[in-house]
PDB file of N, CA and C in Angstrom:
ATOM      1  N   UNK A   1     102.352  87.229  99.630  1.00  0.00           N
ATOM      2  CA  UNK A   1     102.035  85.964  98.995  1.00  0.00           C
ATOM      3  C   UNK A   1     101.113  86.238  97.817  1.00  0.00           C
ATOM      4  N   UNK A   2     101.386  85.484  96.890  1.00  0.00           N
ATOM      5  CA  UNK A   2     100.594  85.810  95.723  1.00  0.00           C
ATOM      6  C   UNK A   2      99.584  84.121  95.615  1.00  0.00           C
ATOM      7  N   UNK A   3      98.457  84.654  96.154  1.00  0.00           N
ATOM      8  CA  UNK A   3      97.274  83.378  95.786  1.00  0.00           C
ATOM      9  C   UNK A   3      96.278  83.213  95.035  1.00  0.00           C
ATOM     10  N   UNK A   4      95.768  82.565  93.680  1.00  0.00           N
ATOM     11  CA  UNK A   4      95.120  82.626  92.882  1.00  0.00           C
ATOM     12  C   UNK A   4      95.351  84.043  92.745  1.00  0.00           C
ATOM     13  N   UNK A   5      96.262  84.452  91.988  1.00  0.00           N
ATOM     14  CA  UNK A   5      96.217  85.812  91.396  1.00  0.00           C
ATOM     15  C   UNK A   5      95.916  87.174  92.641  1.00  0.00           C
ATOM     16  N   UNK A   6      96.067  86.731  93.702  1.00  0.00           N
ATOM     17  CA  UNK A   6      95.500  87.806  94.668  1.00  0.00           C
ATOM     18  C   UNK A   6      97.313  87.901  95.433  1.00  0.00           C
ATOM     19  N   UNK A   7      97.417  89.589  95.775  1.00  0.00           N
ATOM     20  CA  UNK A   7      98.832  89.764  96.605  1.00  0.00           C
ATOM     21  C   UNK A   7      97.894  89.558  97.938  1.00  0.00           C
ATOM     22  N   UNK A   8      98.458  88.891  99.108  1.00  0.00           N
ATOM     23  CA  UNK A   8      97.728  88.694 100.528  1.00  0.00           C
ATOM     24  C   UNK A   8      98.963  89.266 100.999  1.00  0.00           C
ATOM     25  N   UNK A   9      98.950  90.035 101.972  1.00  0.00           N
ATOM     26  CA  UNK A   9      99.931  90.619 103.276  1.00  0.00           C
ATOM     27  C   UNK A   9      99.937  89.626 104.073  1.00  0.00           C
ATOM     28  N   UNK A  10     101.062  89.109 104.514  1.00  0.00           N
ATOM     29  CA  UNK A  10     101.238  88.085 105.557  1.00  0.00           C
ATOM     30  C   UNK A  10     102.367  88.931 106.612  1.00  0.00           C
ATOM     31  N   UNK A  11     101.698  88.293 107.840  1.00  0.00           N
ATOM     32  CA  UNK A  11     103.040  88.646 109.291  1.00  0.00           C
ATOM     33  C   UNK A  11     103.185  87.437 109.948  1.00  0.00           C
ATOM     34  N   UNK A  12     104.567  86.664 109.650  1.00  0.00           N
ATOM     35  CA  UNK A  12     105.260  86.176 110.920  1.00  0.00           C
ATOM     36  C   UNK A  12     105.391  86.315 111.669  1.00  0.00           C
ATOM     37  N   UNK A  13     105.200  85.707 113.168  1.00  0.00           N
ATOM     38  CA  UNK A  13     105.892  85.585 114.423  1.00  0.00           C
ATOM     39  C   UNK A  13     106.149  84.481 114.420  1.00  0.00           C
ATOM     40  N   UNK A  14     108.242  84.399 115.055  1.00  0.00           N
ATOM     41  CA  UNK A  14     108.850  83.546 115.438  1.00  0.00           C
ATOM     42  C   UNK A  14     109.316  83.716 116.395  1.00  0.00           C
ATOM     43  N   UNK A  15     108.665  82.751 117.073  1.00  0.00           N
ATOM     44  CA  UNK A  15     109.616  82.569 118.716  1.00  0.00           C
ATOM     45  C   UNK A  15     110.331  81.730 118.684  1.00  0.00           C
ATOM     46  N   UNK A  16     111.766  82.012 119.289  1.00  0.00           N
ATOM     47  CA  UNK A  16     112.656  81.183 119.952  1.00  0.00           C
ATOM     48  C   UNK A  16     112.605  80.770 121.295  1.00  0.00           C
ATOM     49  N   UNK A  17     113.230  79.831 121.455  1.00  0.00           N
ATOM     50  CA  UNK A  17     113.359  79.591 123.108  1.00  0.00           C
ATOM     51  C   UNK A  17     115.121  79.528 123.524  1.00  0.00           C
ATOM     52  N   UNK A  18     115.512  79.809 124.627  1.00  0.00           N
ATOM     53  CA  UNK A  18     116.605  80.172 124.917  1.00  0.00           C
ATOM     54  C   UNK A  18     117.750  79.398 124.456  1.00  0.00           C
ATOM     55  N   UNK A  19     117.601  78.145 123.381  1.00  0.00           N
ATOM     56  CA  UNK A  19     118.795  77.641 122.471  1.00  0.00           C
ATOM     57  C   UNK A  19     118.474  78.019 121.599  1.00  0.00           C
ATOM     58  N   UNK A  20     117.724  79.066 120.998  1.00  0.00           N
ATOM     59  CA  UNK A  20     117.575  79.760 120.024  1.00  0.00           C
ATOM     60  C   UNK A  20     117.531  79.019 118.848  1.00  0.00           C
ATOM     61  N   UNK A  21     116.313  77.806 119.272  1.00  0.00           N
ATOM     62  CA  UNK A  21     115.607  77.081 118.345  1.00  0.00           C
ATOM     63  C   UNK A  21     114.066  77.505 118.585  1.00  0.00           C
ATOM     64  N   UNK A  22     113.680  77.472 117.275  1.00  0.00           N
ATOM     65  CA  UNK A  22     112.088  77.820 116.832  1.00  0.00           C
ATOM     66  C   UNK A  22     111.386  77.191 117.389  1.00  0.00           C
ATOM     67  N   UNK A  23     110.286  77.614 118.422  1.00  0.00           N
ATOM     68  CA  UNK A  23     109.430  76.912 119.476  1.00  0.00           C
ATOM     69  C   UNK A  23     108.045  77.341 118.965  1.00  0.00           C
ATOM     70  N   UNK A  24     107.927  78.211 118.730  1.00  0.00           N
ATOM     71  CA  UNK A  24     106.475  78.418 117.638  1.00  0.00           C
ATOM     72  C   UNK A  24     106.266  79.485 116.499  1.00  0.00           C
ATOM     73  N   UNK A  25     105.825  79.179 115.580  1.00  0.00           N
ATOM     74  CA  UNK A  25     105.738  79.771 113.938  1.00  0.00           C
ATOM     75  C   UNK A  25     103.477  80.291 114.271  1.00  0.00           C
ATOM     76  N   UNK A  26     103.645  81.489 114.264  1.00  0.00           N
ATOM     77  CA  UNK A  26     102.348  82.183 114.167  1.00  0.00           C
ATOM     78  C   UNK A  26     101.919  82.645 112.893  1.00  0.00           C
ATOM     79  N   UNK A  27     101.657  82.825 111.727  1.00  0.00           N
ATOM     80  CA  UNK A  27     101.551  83.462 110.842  1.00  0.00           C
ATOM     81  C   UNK A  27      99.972  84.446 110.988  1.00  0.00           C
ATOM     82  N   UNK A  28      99.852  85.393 110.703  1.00  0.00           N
ATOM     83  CA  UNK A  28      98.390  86.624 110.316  1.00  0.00           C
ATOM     84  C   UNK A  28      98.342  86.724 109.065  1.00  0.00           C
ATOM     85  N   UNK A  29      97.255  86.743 108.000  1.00  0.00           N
ATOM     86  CA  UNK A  29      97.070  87.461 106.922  1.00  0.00           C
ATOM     87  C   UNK A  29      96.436  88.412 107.197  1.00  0.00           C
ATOM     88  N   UNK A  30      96.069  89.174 105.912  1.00  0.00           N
ATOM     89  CA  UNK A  30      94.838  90.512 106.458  1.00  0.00           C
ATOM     90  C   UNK A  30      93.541  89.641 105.443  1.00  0.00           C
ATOM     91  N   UNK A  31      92.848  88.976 106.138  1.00  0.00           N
ATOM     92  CA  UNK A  31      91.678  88.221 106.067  1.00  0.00           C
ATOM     93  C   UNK A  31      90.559  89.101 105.021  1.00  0.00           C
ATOM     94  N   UNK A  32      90.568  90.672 105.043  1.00  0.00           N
ATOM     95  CA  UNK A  32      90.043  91.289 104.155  1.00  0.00           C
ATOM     96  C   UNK A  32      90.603  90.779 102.121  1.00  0.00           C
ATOM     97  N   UNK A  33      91.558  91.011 102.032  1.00  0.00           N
ATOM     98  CA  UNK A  33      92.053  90.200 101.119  1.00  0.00           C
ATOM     99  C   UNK A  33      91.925  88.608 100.182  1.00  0.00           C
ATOM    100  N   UNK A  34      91.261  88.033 101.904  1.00  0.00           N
ATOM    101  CA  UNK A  34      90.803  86.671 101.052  1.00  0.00           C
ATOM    102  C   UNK A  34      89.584  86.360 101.361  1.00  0.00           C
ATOM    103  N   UNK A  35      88.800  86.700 100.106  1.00  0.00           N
ATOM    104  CA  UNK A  35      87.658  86.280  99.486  1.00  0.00           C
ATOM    105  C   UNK A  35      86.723  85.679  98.825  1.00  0.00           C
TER     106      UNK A  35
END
């Protein structure tokens, strides 16, 4: 992701549930990055 001029590393986690619809969206940045 590019924020105010800064690249941030982002990680998704997507879980499905067994109809293999999206049951929860987690996102991580690396928090060092935003300052």
């Amino acid at each position: 992701i590019n924020f105010d001029g800064k690249i941030i590393d982002v990680v998704d986690i997507i879980i499905v549930n067994q109809s293999q619809l999206i049951s929860k969206i987690t996102a991580y940045l690396d928090s060092k990055q935003v300052q």
